[in-house]
N, C-alpha and C. Protein backbone atom coordinates (compact mmCIF):
# COMPACT_ATOMS: atom_id res chain seq x y z
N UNK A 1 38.84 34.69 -28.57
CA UNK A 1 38.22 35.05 -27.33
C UNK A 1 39.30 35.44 -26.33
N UNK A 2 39.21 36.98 -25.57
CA UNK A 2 39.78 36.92 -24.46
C UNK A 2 39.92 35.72 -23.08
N UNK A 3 41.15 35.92 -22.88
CA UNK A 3 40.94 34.81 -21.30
C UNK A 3 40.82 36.03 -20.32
N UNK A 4 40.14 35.57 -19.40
CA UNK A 4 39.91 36.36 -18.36
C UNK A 4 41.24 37.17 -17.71
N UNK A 5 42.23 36.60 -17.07
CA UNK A 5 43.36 37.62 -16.88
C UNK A 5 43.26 38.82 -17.70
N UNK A 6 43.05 38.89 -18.95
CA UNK A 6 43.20 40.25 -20.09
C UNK A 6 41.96 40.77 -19.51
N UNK A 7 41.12 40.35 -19.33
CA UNK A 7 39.63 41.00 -18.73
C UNK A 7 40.16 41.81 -17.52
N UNK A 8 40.42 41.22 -16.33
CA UNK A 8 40.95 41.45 -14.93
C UNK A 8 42.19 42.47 -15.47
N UNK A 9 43.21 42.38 -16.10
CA UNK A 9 44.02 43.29 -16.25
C UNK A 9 43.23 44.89 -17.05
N UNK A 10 42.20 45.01 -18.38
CA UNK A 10 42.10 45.93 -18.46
C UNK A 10 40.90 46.64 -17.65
N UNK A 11 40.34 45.78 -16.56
CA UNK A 11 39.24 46.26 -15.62
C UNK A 11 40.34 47.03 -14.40
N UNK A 12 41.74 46.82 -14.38
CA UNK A 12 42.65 47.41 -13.20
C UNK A 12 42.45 48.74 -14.16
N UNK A 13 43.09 48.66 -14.94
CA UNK A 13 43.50 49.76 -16.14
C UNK A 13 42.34 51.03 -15.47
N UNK A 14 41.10 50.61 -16.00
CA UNK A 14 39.90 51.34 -16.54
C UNK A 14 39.70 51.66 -15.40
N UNK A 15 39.44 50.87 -14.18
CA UNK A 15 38.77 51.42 -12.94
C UNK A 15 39.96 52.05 -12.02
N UNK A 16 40.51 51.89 -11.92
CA UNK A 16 42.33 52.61 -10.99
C UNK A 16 43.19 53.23 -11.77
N UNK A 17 43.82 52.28 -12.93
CA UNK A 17 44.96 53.24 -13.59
C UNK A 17 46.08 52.79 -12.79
N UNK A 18 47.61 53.05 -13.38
CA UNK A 18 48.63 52.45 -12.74
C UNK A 18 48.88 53.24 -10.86
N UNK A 19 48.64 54.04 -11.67
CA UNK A 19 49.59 55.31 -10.36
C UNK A 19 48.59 55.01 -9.10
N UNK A 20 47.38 54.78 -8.93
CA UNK A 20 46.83 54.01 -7.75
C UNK A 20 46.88 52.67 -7.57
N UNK A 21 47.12 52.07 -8.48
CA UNK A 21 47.26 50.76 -8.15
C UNK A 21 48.87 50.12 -7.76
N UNK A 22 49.14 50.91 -7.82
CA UNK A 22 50.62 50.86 -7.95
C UNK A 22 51.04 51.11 -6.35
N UNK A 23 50.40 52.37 -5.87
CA UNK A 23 50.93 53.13 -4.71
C UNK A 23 49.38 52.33 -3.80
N UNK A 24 48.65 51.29 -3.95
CA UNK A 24 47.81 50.68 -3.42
C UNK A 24 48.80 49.53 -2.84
N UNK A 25 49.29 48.62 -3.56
CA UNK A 25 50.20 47.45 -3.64
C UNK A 25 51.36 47.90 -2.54
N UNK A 26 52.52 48.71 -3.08
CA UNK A 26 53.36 48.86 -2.43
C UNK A 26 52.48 49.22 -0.68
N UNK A 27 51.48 50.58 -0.80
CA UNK A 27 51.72 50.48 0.69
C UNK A 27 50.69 49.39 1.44
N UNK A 28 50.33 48.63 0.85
CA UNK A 28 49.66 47.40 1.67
C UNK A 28 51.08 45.87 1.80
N UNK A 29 51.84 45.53 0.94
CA UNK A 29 52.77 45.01 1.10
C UNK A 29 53.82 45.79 2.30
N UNK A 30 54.12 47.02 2.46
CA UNK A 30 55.02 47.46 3.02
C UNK A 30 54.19 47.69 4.26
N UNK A 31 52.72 47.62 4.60
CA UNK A 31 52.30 47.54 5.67
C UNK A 31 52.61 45.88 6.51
N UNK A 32 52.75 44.95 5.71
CA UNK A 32 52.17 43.69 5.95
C UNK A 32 53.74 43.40 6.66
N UNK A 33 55.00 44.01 6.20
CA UNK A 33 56.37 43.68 6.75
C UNK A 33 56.80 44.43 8.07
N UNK A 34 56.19 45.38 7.99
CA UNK A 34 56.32 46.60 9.07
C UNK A 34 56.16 46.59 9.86
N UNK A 35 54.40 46.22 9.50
CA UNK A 35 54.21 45.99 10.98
C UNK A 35 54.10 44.69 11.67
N UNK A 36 54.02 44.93 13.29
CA UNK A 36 54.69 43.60 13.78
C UNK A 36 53.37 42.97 14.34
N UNK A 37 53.16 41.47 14.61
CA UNK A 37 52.11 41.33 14.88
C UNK A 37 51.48 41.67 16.34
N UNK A 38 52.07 42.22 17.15
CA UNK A 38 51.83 42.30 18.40
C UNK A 38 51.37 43.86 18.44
N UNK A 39 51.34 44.62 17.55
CA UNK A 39 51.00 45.89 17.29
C UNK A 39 49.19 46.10 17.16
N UNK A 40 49.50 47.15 17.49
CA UNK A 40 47.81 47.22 17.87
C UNK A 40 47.29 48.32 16.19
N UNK A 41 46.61 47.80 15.59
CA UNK A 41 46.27 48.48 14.59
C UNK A 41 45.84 49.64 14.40
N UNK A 42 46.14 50.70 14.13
CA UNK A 42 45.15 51.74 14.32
C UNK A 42 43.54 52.12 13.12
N UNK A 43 42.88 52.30 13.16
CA UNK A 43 41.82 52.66 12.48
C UNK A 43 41.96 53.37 10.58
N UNK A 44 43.34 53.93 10.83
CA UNK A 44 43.54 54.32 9.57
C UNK A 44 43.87 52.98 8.73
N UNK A 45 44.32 52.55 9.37
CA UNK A 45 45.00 50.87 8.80
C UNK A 45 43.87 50.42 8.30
N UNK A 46 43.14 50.61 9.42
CA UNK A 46 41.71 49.11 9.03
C UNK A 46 40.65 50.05 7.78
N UNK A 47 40.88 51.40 7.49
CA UNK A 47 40.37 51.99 6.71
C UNK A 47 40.93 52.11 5.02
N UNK A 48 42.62 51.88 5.15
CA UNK A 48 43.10 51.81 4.13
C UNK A 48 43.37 50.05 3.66
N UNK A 49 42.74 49.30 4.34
CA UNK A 49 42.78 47.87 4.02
C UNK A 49 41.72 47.93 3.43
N UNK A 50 40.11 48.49 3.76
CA UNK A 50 39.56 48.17 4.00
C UNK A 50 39.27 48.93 2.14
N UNK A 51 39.51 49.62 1.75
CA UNK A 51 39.83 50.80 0.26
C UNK A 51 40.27 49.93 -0.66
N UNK A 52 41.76 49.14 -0.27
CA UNK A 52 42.13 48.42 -0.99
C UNK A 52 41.08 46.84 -1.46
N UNK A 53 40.96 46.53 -0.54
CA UNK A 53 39.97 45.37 -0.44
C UNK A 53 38.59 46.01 -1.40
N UNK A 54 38.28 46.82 -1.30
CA UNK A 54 37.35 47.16 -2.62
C UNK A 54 37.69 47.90 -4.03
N UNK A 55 38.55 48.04 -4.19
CA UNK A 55 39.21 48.56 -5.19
C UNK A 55 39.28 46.96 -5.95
N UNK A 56 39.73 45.66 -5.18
CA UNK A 56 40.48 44.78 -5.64
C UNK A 56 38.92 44.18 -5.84
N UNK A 57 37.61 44.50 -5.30
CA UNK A 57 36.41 43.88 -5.77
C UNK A 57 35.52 44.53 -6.62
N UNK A 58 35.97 45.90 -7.05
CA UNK A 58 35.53 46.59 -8.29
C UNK A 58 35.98 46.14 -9.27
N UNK A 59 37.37 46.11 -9.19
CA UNK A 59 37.99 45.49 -10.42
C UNK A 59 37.65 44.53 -10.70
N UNK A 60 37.52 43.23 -10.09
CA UNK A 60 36.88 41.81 -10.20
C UNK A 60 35.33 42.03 -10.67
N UNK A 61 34.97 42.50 -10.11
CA UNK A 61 33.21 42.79 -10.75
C UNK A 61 33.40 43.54 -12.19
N UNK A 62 33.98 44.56 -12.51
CA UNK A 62 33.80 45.30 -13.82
C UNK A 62 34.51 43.75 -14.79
N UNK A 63 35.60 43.33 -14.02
CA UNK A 63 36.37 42.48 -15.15
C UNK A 63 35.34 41.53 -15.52
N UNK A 64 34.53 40.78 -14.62
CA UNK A 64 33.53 39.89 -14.92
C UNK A 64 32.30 40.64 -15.69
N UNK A 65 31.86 41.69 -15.68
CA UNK A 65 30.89 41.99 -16.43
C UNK A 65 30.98 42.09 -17.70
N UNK A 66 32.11 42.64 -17.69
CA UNK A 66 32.70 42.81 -19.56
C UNK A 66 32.91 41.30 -19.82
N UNK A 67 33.83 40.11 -19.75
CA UNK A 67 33.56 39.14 -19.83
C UNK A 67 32.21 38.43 -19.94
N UNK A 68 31.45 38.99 -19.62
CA UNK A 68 30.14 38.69 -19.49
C UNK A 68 29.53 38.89 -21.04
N UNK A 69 29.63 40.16 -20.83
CA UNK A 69 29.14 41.20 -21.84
C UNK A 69 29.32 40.62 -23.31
N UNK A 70 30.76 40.44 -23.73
CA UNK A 70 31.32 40.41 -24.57
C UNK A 70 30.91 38.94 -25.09
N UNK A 71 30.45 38.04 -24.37
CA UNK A 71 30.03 36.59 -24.69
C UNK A 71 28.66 36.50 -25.28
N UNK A 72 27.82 37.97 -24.07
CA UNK A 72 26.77 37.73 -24.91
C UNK A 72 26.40 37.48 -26.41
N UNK A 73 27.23 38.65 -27.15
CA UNK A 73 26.83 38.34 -28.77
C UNK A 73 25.74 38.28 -29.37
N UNK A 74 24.78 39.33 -28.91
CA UNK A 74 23.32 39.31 -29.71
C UNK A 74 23.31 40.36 -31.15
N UNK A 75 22.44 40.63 -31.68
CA UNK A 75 22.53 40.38 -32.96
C UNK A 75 22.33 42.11 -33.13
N UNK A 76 23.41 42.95 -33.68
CA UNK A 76 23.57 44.42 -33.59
C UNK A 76 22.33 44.93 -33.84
N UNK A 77 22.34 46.48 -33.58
CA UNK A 77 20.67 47.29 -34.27
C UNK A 77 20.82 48.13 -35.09
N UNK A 78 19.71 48.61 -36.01
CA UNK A 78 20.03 49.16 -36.59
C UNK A 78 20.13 50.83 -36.59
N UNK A 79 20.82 51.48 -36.89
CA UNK A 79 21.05 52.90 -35.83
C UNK A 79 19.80 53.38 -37.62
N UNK A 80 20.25 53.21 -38.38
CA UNK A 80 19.43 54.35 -39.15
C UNK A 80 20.20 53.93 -40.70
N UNK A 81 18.78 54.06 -41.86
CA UNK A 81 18.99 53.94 -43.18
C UNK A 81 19.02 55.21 -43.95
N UNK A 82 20.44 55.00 -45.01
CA UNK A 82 20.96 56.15 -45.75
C UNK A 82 20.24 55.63 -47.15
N UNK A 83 20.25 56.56 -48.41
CA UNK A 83 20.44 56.72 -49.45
C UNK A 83 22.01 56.14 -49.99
N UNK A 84 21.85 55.21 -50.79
CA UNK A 84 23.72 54.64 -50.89
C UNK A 84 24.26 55.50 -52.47
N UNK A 85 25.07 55.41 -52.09
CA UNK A 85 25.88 56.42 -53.45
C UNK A 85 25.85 55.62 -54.34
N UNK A 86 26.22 56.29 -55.63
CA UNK A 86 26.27 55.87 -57.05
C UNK A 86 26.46 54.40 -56.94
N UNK A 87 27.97 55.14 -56.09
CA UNK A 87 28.99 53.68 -56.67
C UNK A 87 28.67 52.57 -56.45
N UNK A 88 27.68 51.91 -55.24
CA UNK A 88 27.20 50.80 -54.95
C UNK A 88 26.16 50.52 -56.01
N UNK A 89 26.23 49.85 -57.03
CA UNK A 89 25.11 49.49 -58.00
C UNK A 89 24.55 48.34 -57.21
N UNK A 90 22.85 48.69 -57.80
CA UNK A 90 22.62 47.13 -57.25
C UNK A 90 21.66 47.29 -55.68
N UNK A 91 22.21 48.57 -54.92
CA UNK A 91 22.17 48.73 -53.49
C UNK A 91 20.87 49.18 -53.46
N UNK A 92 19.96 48.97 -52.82
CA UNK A 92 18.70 49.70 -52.46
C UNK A 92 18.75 50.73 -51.74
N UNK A 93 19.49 50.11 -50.55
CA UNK A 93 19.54 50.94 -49.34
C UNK A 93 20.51 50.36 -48.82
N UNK A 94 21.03 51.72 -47.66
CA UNK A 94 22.40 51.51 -46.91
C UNK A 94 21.44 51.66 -45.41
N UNK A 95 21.64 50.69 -44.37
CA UNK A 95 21.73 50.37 -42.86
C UNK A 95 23.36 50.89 -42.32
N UNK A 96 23.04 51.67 -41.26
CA UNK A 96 24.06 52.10 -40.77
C UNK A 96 23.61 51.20 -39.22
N UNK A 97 24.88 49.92 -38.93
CA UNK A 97 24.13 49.00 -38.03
C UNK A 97 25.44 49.16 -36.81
N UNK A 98 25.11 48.88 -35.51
CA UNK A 98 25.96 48.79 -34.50
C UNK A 98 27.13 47.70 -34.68
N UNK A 99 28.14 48.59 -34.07
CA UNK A 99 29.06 47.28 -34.25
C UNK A 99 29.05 45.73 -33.46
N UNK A 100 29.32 45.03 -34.24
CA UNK A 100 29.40 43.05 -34.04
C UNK A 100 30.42 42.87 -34.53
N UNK A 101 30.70 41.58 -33.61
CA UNK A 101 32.28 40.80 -34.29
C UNK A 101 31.46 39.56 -34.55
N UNK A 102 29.87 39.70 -35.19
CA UNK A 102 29.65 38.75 -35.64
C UNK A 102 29.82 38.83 -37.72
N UNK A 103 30.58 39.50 -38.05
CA UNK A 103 30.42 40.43 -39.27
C UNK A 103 31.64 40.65 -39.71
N UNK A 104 31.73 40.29 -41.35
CA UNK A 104 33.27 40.75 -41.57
C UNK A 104 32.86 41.44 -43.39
N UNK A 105 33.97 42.59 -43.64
CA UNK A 105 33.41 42.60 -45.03
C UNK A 105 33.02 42.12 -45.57
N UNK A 106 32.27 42.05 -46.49
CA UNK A 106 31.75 41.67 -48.46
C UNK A 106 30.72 40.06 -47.40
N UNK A 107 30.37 40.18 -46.33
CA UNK A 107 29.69 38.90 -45.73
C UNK A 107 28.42 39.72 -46.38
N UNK A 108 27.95 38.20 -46.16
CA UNK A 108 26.15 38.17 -46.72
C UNK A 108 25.45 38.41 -45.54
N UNK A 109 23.92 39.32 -45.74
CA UNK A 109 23.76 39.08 -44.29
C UNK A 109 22.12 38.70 -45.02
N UNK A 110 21.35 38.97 -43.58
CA UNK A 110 19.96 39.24 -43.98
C UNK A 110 19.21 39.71 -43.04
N UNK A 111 18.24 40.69 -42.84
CA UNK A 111 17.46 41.27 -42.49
C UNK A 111 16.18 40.94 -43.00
N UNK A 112 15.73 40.96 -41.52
CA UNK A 112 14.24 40.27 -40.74
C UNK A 112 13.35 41.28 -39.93
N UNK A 113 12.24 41.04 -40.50
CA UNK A 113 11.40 42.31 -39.28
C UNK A 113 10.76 41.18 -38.34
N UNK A 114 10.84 41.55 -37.09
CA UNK A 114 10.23 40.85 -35.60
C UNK A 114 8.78 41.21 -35.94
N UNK A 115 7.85 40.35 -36.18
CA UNK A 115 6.18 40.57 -36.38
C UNK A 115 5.60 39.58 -35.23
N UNK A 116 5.61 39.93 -33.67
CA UNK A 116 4.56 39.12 -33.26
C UNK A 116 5.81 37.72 -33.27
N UNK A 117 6.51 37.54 -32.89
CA UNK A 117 7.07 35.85 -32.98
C UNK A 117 7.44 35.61 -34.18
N UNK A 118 7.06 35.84 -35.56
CA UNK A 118 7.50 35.66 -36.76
C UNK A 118 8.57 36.69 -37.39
N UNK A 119 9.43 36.45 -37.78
CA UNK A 119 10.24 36.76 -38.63
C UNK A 119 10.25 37.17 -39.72
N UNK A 120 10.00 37.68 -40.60
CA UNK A 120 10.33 38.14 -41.96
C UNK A 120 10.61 38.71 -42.26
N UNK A 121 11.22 37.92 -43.86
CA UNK A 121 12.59 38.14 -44.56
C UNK A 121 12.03 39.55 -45.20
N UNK A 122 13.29 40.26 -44.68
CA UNK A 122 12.65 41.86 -45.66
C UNK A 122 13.83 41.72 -46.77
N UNK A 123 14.90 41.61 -46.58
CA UNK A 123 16.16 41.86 -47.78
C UNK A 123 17.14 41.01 -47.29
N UNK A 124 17.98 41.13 -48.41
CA UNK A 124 18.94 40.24 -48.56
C UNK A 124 21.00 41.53 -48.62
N UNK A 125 21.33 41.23 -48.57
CA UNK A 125 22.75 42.30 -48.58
C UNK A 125 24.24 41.58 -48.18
N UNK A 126 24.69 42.68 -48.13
CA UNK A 126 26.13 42.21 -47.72
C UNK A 126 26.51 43.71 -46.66
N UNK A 127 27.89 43.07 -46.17
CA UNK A 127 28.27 44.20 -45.19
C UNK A 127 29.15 45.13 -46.21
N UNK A 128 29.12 46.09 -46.35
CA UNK A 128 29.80 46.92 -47.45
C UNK A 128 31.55 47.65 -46.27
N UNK A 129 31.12 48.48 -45.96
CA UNK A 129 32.30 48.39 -45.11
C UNK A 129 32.43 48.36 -43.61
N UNK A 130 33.36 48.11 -42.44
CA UNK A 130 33.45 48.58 -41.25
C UNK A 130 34.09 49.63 -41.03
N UNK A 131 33.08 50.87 -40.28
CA UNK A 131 33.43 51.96 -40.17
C UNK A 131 34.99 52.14 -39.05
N UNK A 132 35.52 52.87 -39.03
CA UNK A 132 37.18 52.89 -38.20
C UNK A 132 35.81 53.15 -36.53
N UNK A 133 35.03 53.48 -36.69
CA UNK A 133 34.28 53.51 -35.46
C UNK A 133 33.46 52.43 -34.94
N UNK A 134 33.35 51.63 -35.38
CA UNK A 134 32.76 50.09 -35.93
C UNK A 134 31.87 49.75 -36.35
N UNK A 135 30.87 50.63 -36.56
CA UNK A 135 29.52 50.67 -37.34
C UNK A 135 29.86 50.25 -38.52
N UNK A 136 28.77 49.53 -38.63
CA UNK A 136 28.25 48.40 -40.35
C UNK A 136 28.29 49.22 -41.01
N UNK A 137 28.41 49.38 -42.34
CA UNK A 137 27.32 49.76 -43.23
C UNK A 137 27.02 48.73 -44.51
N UNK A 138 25.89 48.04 -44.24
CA UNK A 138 25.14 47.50 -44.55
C UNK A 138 24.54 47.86 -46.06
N UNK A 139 24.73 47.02 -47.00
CA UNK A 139 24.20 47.36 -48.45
C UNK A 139 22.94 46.28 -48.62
N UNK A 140 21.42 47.01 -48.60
CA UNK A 140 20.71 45.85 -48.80
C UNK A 140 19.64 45.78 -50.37
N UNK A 141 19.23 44.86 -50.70
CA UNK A 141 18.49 44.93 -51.82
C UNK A 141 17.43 44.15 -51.28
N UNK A 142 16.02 44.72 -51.40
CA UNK A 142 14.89 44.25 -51.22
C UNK A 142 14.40 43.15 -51.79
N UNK A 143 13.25 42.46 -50.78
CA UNK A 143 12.75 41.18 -52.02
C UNK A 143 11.65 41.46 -51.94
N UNK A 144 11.43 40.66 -52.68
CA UNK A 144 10.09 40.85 -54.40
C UNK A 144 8.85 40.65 -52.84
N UNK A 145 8.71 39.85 -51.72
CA UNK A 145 8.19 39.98 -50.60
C UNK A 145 8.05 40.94 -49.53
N UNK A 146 8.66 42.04 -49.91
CA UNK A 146 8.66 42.74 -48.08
C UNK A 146 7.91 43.78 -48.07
N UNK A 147 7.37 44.38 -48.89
CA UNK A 147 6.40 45.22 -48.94
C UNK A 147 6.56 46.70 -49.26
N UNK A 148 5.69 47.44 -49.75
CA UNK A 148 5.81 49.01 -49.92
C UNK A 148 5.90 49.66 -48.53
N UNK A 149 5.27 48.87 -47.72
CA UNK A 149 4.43 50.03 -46.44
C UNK A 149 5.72 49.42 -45.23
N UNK A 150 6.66 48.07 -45.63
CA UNK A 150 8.07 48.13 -44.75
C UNK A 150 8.78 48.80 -44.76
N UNK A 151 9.26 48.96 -46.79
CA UNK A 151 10.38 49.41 -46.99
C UNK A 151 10.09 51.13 -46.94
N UNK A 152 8.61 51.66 -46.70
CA UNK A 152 8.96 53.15 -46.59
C UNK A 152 9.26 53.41 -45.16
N UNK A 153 8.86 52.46 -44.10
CA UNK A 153 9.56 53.06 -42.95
C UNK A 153 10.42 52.54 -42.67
N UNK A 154 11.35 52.14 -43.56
CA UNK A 154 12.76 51.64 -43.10
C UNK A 154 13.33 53.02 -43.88
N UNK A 155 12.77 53.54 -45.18
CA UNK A 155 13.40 54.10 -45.75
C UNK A 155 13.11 55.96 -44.89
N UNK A 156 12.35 56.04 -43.89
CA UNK A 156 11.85 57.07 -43.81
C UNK A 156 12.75 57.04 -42.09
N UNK A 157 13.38 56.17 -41.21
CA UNK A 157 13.65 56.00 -40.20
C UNK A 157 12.95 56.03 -39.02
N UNK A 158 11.80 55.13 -39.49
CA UNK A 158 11.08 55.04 -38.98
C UNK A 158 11.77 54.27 -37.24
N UNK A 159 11.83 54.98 -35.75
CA UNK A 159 12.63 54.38 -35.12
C UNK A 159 11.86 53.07 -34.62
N UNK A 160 10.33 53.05 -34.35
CA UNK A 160 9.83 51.53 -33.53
C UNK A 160 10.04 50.94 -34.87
N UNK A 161 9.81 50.81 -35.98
CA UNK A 161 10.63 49.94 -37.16
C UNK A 161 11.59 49.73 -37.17
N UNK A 162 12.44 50.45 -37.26
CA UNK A 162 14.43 50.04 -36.82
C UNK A 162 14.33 49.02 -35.81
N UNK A 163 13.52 49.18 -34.75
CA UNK A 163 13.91 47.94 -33.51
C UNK A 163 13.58 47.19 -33.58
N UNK A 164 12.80 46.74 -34.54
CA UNK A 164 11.67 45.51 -34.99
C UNK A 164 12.80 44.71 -35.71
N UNK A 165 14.17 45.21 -36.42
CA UNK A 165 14.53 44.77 -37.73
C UNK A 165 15.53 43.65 -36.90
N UNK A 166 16.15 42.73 -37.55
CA UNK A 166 16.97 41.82 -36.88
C UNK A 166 18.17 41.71 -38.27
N UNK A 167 19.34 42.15 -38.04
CA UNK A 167 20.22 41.86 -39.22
C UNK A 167 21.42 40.62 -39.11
N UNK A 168 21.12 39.86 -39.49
CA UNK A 168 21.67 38.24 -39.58
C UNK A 168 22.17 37.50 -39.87
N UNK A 169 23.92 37.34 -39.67
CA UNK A 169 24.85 37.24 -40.71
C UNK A 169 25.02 35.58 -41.14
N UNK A 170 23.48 35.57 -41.96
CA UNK A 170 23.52 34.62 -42.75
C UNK A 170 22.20 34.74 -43.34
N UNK A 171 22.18 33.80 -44.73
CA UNK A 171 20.84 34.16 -45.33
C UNK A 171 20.21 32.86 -46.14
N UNK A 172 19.13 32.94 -46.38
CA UNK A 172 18.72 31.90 -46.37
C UNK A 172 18.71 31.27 -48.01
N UNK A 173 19.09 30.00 -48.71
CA UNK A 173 19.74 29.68 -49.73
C UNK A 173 18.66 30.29 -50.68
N UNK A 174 17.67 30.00 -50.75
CA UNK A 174 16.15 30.18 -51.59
C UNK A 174 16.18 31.80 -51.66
N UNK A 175 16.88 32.93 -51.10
CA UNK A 175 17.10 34.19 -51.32
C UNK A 175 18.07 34.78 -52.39
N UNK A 176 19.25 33.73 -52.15
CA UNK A 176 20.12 34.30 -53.20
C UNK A 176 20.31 33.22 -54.33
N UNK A 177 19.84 31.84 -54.84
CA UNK A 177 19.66 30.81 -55.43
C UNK A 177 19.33 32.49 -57.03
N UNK A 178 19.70 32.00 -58.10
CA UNK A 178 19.79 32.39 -59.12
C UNK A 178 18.94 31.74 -59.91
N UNK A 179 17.83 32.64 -60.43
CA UNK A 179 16.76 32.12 -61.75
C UNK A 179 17.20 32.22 -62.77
């Protein structure tokens, strides 16, 4: 897990960049020595304080949201099901799923359709590879339970079916238990 400083540092990055943040710092420090306190401020002052002072609460807000964000950890979707090549024997179907760092190669997963509050188990799989873009791809094999009229609109991309699906990196023992 990130610590927040790394958050706050790449929220400077993303929202300013060095070369303003840089020439932000120096001329608010080199204001703060300069000038004297008996000096009467002028309006540009109280306008370029006033820039900096939100620059320094953008950054704090974006840094906290991603921090935020990144904790959430809910459970990826599925963008869309391929036809899997030869080489995967065994494979029914390939899920091309959003990226999670809840997921690591050759892991087991399982996929669930959302029915109304209930859950069910449509297949059983593993993560086959992580794309260099971070998308899953997902190798699943159907069970003897999930139906003709699921697996054609999973197989057809069907999209209010895709959002129904829940993929779950874990599975339940009575799925992969050996007869």
């Amino acid at each position: 897990m990130r610590s927040f400083p790394k958050h706050l540092y790449d929220s400077f990055i993303r929202v300013n960049g060095w070369l303003v943040g840089l020439v932000g710092l120096i001329f608010s420090v080199g204001s703060f020595f300069f000038i004297k306190p008996d000096t009467t401020v002028a309006i540009g002052w109280l306008i370029s304080t006033v820039i900096v002072a939100i620059l320094v609460l953008v950054v704090a807000m974006d840094a906290a949201y991603v921090a935020w964000r990144s904790l959430k950890r809910g459970l990826p979707d599925v963008r869309r099901s391929l036809a899997p090549p030869a080489a995967y024997d065994g494979i029914d179907l390939l899920l091309l799923v959003d990226p999670s760092d809840l997921f690591a190669v050759d892991a087991m997963i399982a996929v669930y359709v959302n029915e109304d509050d209930y859950e069910r188990l449509l297949a059983v799989g593993r993560v086959l590879t992580i794309q260099t873009n971070g998308f899953l791809q997902v190798g699943i094999k159907a069970t003897a339970d999930a139906g003709d009229d699921s697996l054609s609109k999973l197989r057809s991309n069907d999209a209010s079916f895709l959002r129904k699906l829940l993929v779950k990196p874990s599975v339940p023992s009575y799925a992969i238990q050996e007869k």
